[in-house]
PDB file of N, CA and C in Angstrom:
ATOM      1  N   UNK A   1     119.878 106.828  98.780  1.00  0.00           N
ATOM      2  CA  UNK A   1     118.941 106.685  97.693  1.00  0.00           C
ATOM      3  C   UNK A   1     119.622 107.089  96.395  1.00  0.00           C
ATOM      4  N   UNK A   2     119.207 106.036  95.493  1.00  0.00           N
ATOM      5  CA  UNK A   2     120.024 106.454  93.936  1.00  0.00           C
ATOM      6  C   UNK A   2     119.673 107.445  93.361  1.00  0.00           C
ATOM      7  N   UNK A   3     120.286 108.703  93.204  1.00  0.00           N
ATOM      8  CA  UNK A   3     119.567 110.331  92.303  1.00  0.00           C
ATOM      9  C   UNK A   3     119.395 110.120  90.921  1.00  0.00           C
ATOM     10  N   UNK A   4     120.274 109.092  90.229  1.00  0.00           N
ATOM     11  CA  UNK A   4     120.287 109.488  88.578  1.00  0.00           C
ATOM     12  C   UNK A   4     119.540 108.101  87.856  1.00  0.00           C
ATOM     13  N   UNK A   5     118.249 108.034  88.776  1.00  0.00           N
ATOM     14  CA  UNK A   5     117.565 107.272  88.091  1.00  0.00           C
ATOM     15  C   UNK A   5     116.362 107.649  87.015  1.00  0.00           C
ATOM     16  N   UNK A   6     116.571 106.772  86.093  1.00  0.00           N
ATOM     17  CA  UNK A   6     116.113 107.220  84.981  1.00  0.00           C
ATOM     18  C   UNK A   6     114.150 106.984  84.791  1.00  0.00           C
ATOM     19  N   UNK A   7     113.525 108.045  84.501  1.00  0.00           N
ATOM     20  CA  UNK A   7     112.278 107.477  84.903  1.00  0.00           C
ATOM     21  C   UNK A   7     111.276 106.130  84.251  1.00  0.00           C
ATOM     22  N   UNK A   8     110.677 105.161  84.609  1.00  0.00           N
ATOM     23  CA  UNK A   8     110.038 104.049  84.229  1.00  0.00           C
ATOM     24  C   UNK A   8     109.184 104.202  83.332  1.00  0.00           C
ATOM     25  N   UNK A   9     108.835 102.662  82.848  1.00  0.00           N
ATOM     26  CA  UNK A   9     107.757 102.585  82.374  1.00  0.00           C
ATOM     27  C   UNK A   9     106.833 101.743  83.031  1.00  0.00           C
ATOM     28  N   UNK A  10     105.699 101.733  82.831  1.00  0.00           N
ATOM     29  CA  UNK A  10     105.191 101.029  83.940  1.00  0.00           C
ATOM     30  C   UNK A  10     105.379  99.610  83.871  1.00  0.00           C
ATOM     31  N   UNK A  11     105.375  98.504  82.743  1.00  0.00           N
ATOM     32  CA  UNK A  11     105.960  97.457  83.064  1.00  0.00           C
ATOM     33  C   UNK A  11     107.277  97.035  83.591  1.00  0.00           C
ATOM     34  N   UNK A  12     107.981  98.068  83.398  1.00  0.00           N
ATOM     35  CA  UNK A  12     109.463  98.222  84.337  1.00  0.00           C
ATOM     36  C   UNK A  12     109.864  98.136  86.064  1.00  0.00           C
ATOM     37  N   UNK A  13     108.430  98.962  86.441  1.00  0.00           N
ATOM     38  CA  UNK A  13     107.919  98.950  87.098  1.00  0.00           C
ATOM     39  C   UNK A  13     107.498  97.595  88.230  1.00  0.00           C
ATOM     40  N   UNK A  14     106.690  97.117  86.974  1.00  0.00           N
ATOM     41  CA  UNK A  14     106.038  96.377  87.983  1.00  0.00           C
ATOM     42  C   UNK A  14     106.932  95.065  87.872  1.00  0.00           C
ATOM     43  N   UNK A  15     107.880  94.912  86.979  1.00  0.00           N
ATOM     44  CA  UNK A  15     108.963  93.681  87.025  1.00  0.00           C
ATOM     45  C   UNK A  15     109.470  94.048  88.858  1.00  0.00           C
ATOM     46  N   UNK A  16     109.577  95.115  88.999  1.00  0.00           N
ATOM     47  CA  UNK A  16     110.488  95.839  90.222  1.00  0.00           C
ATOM     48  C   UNK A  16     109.763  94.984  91.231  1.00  0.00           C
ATOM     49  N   UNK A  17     108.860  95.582  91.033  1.00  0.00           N
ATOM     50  CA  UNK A  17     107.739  95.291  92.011  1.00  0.00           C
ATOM     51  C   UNK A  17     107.789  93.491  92.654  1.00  0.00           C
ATOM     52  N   UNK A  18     107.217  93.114  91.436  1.00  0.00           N
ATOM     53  CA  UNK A  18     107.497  91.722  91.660  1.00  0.00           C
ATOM     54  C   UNK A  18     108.427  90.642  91.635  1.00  0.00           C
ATOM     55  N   UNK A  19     109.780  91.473  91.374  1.00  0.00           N
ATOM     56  CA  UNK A  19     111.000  91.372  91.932  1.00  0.00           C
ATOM     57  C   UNK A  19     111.060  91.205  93.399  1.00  0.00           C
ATOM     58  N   UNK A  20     110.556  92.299  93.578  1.00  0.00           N
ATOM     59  CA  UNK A  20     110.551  92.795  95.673  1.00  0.00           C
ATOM     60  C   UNK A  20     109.498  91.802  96.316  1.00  0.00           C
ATOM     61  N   UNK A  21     108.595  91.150  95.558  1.00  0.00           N
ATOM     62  CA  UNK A  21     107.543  90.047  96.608  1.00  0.00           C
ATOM     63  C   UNK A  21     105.644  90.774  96.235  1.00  0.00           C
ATOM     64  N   UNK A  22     105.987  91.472  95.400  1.00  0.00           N
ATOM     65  CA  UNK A  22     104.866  92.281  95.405  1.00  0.00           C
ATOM     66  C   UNK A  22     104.132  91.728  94.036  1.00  0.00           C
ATOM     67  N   UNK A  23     102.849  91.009  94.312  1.00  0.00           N
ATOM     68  CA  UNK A  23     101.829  90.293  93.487  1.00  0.00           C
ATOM     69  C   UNK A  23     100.562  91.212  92.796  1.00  0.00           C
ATOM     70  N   UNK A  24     100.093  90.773  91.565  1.00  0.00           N
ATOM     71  CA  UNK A  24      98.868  91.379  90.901  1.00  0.00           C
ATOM     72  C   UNK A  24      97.902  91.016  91.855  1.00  0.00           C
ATOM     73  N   UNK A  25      96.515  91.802  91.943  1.00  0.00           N
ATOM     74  CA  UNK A  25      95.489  91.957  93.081  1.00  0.00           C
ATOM     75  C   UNK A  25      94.539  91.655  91.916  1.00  0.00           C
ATOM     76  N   UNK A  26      94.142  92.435  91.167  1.00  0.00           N
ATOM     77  CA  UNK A  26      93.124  92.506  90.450  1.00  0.00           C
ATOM     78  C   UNK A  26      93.405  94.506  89.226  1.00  0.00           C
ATOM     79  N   UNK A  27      92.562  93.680  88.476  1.00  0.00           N
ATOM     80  CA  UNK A  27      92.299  95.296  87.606  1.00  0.00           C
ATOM     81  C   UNK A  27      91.448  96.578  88.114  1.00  0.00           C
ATOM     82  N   UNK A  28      91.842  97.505  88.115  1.00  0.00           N
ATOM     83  CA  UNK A  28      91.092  98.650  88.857  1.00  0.00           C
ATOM     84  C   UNK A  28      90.211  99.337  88.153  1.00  0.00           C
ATOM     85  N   UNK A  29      89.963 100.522  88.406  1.00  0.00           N
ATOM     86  CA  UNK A  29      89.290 101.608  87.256  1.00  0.00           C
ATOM     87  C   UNK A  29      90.121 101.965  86.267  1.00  0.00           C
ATOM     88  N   UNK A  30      89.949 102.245  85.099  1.00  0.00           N
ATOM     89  CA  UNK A  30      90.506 102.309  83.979  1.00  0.00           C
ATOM     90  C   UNK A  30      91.983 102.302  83.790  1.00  0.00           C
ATOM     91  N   UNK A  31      92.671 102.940  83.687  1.00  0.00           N
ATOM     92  CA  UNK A  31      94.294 101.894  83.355  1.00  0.00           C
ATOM     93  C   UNK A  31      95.355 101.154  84.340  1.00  0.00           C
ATOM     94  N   UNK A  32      94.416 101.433  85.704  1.00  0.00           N
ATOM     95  CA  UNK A  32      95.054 101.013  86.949  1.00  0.00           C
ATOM     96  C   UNK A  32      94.799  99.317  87.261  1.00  0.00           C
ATOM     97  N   UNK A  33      96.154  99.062  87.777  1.00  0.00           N
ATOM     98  CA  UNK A  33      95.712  97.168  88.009  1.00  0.00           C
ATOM     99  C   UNK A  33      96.405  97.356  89.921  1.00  0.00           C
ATOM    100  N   UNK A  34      95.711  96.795  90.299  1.00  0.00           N
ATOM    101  CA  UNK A  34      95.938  96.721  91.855  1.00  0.00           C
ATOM    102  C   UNK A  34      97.066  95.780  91.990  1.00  0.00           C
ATOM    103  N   UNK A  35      98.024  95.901  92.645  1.00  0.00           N
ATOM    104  CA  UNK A  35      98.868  94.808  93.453  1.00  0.00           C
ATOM    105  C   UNK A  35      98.809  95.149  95.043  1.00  0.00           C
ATOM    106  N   UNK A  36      99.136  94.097  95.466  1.00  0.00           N
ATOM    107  CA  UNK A  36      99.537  93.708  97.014  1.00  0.00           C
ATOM    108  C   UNK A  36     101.082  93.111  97.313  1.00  0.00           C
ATOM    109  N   UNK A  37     100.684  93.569  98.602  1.00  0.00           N
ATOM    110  CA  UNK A  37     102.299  92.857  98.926  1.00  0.00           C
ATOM    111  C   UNK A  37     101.783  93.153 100.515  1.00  0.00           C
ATOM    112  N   UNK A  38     102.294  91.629 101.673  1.00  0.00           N
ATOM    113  CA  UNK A  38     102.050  91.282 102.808  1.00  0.00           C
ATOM    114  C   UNK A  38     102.960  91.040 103.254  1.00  0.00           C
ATOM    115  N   UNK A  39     102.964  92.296 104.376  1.00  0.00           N
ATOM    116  CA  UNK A  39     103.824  92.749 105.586  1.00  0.00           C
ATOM    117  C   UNK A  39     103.618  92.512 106.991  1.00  0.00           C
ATOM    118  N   UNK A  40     103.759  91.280 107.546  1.00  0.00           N
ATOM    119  CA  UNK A  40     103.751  91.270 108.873  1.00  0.00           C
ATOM    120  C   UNK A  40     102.031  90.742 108.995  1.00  0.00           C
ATOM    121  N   UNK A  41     101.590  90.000 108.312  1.00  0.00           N
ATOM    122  CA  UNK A  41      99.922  89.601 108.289  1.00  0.00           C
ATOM    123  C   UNK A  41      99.306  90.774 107.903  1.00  0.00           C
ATOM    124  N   UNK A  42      99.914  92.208 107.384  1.00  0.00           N
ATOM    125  CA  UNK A  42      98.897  93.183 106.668  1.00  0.00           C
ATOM    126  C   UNK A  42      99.086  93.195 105.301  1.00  0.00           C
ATOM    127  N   UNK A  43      97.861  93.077 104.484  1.00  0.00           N
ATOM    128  CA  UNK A  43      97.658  93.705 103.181  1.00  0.00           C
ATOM    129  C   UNK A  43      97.683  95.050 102.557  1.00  0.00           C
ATOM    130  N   UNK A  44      98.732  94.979 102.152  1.00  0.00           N
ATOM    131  CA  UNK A  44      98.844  96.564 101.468  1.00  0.00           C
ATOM    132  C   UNK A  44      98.678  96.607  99.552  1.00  0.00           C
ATOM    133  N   UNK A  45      97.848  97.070  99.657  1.00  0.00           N
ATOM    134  CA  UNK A  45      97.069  97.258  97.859  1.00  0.00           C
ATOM    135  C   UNK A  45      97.356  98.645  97.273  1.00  0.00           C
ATOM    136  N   UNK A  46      97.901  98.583  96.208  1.00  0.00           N
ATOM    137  CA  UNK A  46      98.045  99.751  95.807  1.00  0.00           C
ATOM    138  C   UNK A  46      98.259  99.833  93.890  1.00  0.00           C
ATOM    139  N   UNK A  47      97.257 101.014  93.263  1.00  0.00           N
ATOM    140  CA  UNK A  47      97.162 101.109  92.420  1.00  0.00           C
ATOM    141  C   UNK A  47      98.540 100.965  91.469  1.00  0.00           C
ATOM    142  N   UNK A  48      98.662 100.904  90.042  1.00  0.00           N
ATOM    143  CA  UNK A  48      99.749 101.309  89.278  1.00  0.00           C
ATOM    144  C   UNK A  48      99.119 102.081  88.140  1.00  0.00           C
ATOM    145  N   UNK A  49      99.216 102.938  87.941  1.00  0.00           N
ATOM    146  CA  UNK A  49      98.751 103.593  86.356  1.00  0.00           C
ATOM    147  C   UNK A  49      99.279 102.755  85.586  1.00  0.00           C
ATOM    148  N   UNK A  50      98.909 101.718  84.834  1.00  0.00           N
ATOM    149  CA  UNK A  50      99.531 100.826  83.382  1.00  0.00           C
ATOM    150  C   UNK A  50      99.290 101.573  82.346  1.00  0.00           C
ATOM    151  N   UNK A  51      98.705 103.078  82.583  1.00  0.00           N
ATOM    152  CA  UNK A  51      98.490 103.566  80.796  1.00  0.00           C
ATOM    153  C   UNK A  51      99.599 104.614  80.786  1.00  0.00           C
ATOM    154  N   UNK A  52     100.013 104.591  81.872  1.00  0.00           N
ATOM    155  CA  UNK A  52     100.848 106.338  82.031  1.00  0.00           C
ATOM    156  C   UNK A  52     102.484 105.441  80.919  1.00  0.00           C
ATOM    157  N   UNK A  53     102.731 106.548  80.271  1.00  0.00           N
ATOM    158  CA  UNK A  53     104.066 106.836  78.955  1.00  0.00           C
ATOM    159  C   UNK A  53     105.159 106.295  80.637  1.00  0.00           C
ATOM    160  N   UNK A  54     105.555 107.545  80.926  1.00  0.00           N
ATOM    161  CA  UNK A  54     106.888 107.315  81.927  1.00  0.00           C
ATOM    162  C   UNK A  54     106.074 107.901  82.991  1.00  0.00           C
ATOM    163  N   UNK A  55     106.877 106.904  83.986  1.00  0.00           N
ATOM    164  CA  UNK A  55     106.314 107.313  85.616  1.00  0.00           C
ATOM    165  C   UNK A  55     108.156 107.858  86.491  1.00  0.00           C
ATOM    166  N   UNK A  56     107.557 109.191  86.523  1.00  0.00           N
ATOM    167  CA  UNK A  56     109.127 109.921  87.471  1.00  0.00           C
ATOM    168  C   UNK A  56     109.344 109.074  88.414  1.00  0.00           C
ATOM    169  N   UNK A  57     110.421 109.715  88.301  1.00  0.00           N
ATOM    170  CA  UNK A  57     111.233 108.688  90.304  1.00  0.00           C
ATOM    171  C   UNK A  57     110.355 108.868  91.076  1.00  0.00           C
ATOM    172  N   UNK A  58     109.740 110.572  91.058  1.00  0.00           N
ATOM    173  CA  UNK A  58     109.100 110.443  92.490  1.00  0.00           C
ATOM    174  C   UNK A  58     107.510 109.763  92.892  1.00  0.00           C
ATOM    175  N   UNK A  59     106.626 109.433  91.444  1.00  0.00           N
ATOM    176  CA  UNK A  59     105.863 108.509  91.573  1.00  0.00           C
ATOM    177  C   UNK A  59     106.371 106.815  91.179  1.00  0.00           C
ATOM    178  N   UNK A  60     107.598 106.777  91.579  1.00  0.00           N
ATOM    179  CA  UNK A  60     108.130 105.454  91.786  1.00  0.00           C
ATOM    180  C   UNK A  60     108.193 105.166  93.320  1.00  0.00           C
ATOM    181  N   UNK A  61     109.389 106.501  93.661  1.00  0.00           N
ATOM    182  CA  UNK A  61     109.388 106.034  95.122  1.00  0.00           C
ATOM    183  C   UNK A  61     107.844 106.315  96.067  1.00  0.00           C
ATOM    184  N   UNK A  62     107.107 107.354  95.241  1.00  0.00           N
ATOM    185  CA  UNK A  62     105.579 106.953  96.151  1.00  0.00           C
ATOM    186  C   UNK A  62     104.832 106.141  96.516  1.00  0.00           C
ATOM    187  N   UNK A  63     105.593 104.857  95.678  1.00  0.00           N
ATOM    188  CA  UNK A  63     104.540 103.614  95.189  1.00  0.00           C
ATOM    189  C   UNK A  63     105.706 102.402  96.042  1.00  0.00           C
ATOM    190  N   UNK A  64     106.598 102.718  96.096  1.00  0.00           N
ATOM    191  CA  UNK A  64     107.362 102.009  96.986  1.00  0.00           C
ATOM    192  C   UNK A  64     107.141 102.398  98.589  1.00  0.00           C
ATOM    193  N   UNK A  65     107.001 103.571  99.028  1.00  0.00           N
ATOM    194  CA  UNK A  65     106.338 104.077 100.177  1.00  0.00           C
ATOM    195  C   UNK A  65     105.448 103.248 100.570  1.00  0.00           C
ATOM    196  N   UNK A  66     104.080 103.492  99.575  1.00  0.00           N
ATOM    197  CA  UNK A  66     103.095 102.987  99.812  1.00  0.00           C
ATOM    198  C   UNK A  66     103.066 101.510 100.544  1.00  0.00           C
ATOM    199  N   UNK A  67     104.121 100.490  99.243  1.00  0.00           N
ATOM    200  CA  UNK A  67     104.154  99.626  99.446  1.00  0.00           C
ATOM    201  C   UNK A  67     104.802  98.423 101.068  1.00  0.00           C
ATOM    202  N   UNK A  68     105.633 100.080 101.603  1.00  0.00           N
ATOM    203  CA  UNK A  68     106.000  99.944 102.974  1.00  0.00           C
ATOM    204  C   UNK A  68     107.386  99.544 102.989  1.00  0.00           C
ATOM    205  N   UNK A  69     108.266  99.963 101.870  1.00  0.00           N
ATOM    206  CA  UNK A  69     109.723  99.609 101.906  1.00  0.00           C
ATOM    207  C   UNK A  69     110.566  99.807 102.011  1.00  0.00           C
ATOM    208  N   UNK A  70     111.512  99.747 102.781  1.00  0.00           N
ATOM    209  CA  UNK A  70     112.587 100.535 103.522  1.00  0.00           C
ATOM    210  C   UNK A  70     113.432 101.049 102.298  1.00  0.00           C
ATOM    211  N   UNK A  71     114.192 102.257 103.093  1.00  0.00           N
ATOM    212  CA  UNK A  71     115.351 102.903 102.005  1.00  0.00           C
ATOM    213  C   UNK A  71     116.421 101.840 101.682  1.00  0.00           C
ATOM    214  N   UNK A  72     116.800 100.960 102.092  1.00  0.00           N
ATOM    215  CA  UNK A  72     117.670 100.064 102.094  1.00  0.00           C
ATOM    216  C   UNK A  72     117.420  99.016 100.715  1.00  0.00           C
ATOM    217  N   UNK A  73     115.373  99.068 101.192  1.00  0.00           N
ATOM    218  CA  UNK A  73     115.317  97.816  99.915  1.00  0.00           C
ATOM    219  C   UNK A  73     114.810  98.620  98.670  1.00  0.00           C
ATOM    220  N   UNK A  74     114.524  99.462  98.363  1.00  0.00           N
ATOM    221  CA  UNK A  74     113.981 100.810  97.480  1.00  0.00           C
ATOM    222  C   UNK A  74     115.644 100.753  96.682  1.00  0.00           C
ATOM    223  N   UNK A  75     116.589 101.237  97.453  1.00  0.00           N
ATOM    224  CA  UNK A  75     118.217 101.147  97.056  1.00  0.00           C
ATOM    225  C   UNK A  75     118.547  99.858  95.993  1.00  0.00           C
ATOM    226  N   UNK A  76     118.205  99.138  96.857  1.00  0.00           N
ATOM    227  CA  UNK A  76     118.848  97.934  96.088  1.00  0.00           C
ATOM    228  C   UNK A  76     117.859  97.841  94.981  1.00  0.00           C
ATOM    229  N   UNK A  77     116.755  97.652  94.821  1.00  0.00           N
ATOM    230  CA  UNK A  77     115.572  97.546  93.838  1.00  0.00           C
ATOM    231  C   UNK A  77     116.020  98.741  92.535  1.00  0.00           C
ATOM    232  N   UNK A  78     116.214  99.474  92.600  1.00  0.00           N
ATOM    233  CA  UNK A  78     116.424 100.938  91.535  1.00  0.00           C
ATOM    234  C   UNK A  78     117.922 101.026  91.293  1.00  0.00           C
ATOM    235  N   UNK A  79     118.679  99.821  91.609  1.00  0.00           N
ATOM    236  CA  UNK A  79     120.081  99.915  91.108  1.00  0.00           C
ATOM    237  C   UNK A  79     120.457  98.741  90.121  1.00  0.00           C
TER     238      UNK A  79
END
């Protein structure tokens, strides 16, 4: 896993995201917009804060967790 990554913004973010296969869902409760991304016939949805300034590595890689993605593709994605 890459250590000297620098922390995001959330449209940075979600370029990543939908880089990796991972689509907009819908808008959530207030600055959150839902995406998905389908693994094996499951739906996995998961918030993004779009209002948050910078999001740390470690609510990057939480959101990559979430999203169900190996260290391998998390690696390549944040380099």
């Amino acid at each position: 896993m890459p250590k000297n990554i620098p922390s995001l913004k959330p449209r940075e973010l979600i370029k990543l995201l939908e880089k990796a296969g991972c689509r907009f869902y819908r808008e959530g409760k207030g600055d959150h917009s839902l995406y998905t991304r389908e693994i094996n016939a499951v739906r996995k949805v998961v918030p993004i804060d779009i209002g948050a300034g910078e999001m740390s590595l470690a609510y990057v890689l939480r959101v990559f967790r979430q999203f169900g993605f190996t260290d391998e593709e998390n690696t390549s994605l944040l380099e």
